[in-house]
Protein backbone atom coordinates (compact mmCIF):
# COMPACT_ATOMS: atom_id res chain seq x y z
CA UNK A 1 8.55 -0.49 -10.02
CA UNK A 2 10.26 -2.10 -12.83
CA UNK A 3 9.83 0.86 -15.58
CA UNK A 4 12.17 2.82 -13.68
CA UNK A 5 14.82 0.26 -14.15
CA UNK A 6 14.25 -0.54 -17.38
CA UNK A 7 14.22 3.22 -18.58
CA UNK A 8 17.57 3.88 -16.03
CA UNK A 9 19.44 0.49 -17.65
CA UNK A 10 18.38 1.56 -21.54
CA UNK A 11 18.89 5.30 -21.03
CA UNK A 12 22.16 4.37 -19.13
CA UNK A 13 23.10 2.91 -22.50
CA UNK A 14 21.62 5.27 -24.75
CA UNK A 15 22.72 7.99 -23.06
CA UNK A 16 26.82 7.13 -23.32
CA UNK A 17 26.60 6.21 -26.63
CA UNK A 18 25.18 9.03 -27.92
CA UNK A 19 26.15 11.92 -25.34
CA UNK A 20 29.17 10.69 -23.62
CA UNK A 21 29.47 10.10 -19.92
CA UNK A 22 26.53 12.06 -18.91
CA UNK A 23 24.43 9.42 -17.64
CA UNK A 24 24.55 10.46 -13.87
CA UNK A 25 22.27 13.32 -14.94
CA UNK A 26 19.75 11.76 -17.99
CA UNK A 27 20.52 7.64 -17.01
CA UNK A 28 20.44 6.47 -13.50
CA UNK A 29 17.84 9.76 -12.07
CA UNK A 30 15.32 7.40 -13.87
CA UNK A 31 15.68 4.82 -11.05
CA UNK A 32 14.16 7.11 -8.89
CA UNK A 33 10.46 5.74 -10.37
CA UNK A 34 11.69 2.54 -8.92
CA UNK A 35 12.85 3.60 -5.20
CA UNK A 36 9.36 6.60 -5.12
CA UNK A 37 7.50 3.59 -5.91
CA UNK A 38 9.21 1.34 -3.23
CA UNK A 39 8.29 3.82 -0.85
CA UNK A 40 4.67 4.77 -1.73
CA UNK A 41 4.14 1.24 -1.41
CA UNK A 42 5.81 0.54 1.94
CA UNK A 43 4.00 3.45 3.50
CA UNK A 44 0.42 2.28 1.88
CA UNK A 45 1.03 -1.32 3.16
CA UNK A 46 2.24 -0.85 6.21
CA UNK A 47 0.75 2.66 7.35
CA UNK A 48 3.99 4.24 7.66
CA UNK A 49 3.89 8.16 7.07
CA UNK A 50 6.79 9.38 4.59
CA UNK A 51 7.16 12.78 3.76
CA UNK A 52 6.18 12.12 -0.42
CA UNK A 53 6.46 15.70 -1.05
CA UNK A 54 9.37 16.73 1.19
CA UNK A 55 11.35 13.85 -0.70
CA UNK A 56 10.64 14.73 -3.97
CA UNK A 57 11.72 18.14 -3.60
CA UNK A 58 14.69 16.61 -1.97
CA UNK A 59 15.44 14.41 -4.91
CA UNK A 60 14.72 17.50 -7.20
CA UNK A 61 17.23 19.51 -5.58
CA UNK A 62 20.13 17.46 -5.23
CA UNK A 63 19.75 16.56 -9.16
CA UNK A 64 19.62 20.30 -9.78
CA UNK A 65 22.61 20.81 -7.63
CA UNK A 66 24.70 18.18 -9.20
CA UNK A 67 23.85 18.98 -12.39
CA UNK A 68 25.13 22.68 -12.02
CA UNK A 69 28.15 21.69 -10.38
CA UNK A 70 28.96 19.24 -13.45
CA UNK A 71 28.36 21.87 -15.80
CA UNK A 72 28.92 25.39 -14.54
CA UNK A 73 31.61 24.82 -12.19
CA UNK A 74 32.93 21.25 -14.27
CA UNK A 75 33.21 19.19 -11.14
CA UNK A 76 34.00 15.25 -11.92
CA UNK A 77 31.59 12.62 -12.48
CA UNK A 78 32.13 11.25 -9.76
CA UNK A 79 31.03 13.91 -7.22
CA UNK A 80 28.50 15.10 -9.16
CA UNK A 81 26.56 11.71 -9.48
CA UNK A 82 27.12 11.13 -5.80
CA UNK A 83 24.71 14.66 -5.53
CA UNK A 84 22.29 13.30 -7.47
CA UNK A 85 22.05 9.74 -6.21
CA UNK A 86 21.79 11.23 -2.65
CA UNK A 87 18.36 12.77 -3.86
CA UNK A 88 17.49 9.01 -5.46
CA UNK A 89 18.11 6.68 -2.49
CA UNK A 90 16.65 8.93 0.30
CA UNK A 91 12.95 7.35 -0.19
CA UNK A 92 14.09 4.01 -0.01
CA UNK A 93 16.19 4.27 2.84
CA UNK A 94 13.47 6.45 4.75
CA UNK A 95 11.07 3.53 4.23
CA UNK A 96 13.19 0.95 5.44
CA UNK A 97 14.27 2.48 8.12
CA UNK A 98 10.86 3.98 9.41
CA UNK A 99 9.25 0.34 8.88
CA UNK A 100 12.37 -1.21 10.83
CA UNK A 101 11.57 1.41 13.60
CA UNK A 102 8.04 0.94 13.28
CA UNK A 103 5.77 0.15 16.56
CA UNK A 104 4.09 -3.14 16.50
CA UNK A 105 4.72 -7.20 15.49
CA UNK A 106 6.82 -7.32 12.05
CA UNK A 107 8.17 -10.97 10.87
CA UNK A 108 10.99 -11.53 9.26
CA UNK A 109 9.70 -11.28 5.96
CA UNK A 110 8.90 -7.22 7.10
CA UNK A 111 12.32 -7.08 8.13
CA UNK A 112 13.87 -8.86 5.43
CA UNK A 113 11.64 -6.62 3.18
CA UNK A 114 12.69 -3.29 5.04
CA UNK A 115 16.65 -4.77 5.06
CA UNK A 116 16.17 -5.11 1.27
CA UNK A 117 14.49 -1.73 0.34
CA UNK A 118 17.49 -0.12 2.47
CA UNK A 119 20.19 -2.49 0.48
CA UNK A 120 18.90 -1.72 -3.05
CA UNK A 121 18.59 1.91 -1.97
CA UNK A 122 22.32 1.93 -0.90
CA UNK A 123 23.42 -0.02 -3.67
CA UNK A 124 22.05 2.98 -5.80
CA UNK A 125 25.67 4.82 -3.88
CA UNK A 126 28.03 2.94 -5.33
CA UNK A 127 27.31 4.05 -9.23
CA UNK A 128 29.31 7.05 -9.10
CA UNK A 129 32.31 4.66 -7.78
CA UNK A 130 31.79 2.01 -10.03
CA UNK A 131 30.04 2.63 -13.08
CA UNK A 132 33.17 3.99 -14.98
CA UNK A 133 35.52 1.19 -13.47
CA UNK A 134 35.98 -1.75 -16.31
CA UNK A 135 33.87 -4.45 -16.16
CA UNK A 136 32.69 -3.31 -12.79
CA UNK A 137 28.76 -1.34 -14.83
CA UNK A 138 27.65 -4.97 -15.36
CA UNK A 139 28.36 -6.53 -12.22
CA UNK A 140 26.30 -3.04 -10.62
CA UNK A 141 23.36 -3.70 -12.81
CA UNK A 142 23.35 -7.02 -12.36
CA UNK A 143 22.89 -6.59 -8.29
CA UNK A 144 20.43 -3.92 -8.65
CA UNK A 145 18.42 -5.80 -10.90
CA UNK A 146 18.33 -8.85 -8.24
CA UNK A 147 17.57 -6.69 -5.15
CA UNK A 148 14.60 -5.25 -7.26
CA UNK A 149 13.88 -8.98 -8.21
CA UNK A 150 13.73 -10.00 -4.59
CA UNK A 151 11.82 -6.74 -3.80
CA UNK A 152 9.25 -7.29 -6.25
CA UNK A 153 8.83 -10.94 -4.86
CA UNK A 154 8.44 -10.03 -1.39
CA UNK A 155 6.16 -6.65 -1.95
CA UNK A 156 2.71 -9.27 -2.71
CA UNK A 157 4.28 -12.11 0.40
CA UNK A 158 4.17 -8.60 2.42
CA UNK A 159 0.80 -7.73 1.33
CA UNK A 160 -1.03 -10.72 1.51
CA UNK A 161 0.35 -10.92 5.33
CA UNK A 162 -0.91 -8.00 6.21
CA UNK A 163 -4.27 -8.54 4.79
CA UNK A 164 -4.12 -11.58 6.53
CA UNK A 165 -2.99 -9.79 10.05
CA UNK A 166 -5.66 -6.82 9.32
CA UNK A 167 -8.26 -9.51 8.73
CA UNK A 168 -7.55 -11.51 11.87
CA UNK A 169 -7.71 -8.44 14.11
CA UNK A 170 -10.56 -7.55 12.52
CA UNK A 171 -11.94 -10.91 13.33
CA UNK A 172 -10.88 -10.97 16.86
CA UNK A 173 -12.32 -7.74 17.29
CA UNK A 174 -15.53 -8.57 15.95
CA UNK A 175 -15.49 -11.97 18.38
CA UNK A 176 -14.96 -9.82 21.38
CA UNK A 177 -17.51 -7.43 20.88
CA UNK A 178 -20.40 -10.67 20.07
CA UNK A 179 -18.70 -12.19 23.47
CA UNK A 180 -19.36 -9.06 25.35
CA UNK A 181 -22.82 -9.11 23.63
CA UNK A 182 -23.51 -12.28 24.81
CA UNK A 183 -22.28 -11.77 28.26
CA UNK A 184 -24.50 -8.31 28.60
CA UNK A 185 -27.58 -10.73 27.72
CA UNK A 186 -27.29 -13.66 29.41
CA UNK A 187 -27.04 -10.97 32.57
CA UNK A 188 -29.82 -9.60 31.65
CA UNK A 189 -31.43 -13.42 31.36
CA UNK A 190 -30.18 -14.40 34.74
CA UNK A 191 -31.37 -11.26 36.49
CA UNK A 192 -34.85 -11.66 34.17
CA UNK A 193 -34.93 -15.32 35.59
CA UNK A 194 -34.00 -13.68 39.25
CA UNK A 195 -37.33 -11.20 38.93
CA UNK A 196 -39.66 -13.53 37.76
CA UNK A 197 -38.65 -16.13 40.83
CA UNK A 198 -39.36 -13.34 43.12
CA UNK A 199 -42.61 -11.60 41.59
């Protein structure tokens, strides 16, 4: 999760200083390690079917597609990075949301979590806006490295809960069947008991 950050953030730098203001296409793509990791995870804890493939592609394409425009037809930064990040926050967003619209009992750490994935994702939007703007690149990094901070703390909360939840119905499951057991065989007692008083 975090080595897509990292790599984004020192490519980011790398990439200006050396290159110029081509980081929308060799910088921030990076972060998509980060939000394809959000969203493996998201759909491995909480059984939540995302379209892995489908997304990639996705991301694949609209990187392609800005990356042409920039070049071949010289379209501004601006658009062009807004292609690209399109392609970067979709898994993230397609997490939260399907989690958020997931059946079943969620607390409001799986909300908060899902709410979180879907902020950082958005976040992600606002670097073709801002990341030129003076002063305005640190401020950016600085709140996408705090929504990944909070993500990272709530991914093993999240976890643990549902190991927790999985283990309880387990349990309960488990307890009904022995209780059914039990019931089947003290029937069979009581009607044993039943015979033998009449033979």
């Amino acid at each position: 999760i975090w080595i897509g950050v990292i790599l984004s953030f020192l490519a980011d730098g790398f990439v200006e200083r050396r290159f110029g203001p081509i980081t929308h296409i060799f910088g921030i793509p990076l972060i998509s390690i980060t939000m394809f990791g959000f969203a493996k995870l998201t759909q491995d804890i909480y059984q939540i079917k995302l379209p892995i493939k489908k997304l990639l592609i996705f991301s694949l394409s609209t990187w392609a597609l800005g990356t042409f425009l920039y070049y071949v037809f010289d379209v501004g930064f601006t658009i062009s990075s807004f292609i690209i990040c399109l392609g970067i926050v979709c898994p993230g967003v397609l997490a939260g949301y399907k989690l958020l619209k997931s059946p079943g009992k969620k607390s409001i750490l799986d909300n908060l979590f899902a709410w979180a994935l879907i902020a950082e994702s958005l976040h992600v939007l606002d670097y073709p806006f801002l990341r030129y703007l003076e002063g305005a690149a640190i401020y950016g990094f600085s709140v996408g490295l705090m929504m990944v901070y909070i993500i990272s703390v709530l991914i093993p909360i999240v976890i643990n809960r549902r190991l927790s939840a999985d283990l309880n119905q387990t349990l309960e499951i488990k307890v009904q069947e022995r209780t059914a057991q039990l019931s089947e065989a003290k029937e069979k007692l009581v009607n044993s008991a039943k015979m033998s008083a009449l033979g």
